[in-house]
Protein backbone atom coordinates (compact mmCIF):
# COMPACT_ATOMS: atom_id res chain seq x y z
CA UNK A 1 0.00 0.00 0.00
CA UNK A 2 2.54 2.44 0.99
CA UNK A 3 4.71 1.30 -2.06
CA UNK A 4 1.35 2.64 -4.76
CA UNK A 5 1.38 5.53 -2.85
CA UNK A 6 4.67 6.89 -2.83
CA UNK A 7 4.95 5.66 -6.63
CA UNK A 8 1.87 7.70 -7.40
CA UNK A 9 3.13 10.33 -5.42
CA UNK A 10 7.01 10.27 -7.25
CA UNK A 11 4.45 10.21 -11.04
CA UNK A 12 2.67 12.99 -10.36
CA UNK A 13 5.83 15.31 -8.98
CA UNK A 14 7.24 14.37 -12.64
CA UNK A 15 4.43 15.47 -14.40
CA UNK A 16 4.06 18.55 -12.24
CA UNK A 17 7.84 18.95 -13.11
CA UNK A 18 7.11 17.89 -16.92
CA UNK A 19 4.18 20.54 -16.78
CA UNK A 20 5.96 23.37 -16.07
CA UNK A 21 9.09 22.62 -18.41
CA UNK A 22 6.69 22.83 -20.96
CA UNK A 23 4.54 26.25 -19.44
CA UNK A 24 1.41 24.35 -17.81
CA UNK A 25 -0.31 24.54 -14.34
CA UNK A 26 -1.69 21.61 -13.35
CA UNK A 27 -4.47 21.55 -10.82
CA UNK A 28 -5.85 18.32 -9.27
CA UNK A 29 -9.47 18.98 -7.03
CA UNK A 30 -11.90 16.87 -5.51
CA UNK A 31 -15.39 17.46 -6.19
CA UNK A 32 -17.88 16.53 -4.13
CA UNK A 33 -21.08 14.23 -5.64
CA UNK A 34 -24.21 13.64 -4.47
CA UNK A 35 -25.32 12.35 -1.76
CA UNK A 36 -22.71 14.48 0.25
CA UNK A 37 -20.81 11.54 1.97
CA UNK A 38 -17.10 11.19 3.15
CA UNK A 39 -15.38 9.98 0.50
CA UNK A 40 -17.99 10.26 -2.59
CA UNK A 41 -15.86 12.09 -4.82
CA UNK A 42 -14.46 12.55 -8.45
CA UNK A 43 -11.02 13.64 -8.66
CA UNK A 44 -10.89 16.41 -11.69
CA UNK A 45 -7.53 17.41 -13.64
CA UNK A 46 -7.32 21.06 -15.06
CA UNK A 47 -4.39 21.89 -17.09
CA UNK A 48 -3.56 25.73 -18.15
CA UNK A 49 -0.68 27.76 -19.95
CA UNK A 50 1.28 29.13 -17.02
CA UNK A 51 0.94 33.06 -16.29
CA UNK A 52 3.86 34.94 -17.60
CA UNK A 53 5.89 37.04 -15.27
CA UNK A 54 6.20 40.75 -15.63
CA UNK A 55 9.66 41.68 -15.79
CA UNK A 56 9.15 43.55 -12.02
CA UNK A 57 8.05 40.18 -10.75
CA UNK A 58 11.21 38.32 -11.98
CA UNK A 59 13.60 40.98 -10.52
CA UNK A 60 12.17 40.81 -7.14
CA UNK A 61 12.25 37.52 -7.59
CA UNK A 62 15.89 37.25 -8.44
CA UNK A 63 17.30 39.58 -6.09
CA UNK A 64 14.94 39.10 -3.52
CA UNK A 65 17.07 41.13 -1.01
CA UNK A 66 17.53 44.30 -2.86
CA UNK A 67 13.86 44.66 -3.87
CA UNK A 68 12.75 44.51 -0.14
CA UNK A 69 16.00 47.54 0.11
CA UNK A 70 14.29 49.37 -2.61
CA UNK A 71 10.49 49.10 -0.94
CA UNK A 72 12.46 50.18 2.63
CA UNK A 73 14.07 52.79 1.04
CA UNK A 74 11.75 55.98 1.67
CA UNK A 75 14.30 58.54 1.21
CA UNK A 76 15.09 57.99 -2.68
CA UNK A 77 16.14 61.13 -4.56
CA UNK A 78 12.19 62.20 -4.28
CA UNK A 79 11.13 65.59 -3.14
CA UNK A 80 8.52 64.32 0.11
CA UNK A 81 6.90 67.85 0.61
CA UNK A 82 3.56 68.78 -1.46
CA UNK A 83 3.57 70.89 -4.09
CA UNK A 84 0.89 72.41 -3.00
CA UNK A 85 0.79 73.46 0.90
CA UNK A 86 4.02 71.95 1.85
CA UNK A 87 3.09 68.84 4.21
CA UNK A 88 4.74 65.46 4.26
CA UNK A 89 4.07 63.15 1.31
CA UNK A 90 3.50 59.32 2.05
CA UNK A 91 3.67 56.49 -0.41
CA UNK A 92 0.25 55.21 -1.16
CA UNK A 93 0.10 51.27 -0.75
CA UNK A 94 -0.08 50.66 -4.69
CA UNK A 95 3.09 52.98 -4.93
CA UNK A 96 2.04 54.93 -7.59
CA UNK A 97 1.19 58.43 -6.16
CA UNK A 98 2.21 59.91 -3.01
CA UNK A 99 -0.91 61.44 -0.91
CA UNK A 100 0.09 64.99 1.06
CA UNK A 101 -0.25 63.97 5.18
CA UNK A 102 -2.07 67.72 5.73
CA UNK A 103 -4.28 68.05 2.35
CA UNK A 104 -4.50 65.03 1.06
CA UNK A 105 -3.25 66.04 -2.50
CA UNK A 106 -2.09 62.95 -4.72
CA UNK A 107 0.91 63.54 -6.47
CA UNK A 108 1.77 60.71 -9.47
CA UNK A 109 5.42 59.39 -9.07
CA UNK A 110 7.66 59.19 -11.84
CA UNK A 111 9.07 55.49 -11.89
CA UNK A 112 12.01 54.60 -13.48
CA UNK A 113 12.05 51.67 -16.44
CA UNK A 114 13.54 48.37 -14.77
């Protein structure tokens, strides 16, 4: 018994591995039948092309350490005031705009190509 299930286990880590060699996500459920009943089931295999990383995504990916440096960094060559009464500027959570602390005024950051 445990022999069939580490062999079916060591099959489907190759064609996981096969999968994604070749750009596929594999995704094996269970779904439930009726009458709802421990173990009444149908095991159901989905296979998709595998979602293409932006080029952001693979540099944070690849030097994991200095894009955490870069989203620490808050005092980049940025001017934090507002343009507009003064007040602190803060990063918005997207990163795209800072927001002004006293008015609120959203300013769009200029990002630089990766």
């Amino acid at each position: 018994m445990k022999d069939n299930l580490r062999n079916i286990h060591r099959q489907a880590l190759e064609l996981v591995n096969q999968a994604c060699e070749l750009g596929y996500v594999i995704t094996i459920d269970t779904v439930p039948e009726q009458p709802l009943a421990m173990g009444n089931h149908t095991m159901v295999v989905n296979v998709r092309p595998a979602r293409q990383l932006d080029p952001v995504t693979i540099a944070m990916i690849e030097d994991e350490a200095q894009a955490l440096a870069d989203l620490d960094d808050k005092d980049e060559d940025e001017d934090w005031s507002c343009s507009h009464c003064g007040g602190p500027m803060h990063r918005t959570q997207i990163g795209y705009h800072n927001q002004c602390g006293d008015c609120g005024r959203m300013e769009r950051v200029e990002r630089e190509a990766p």
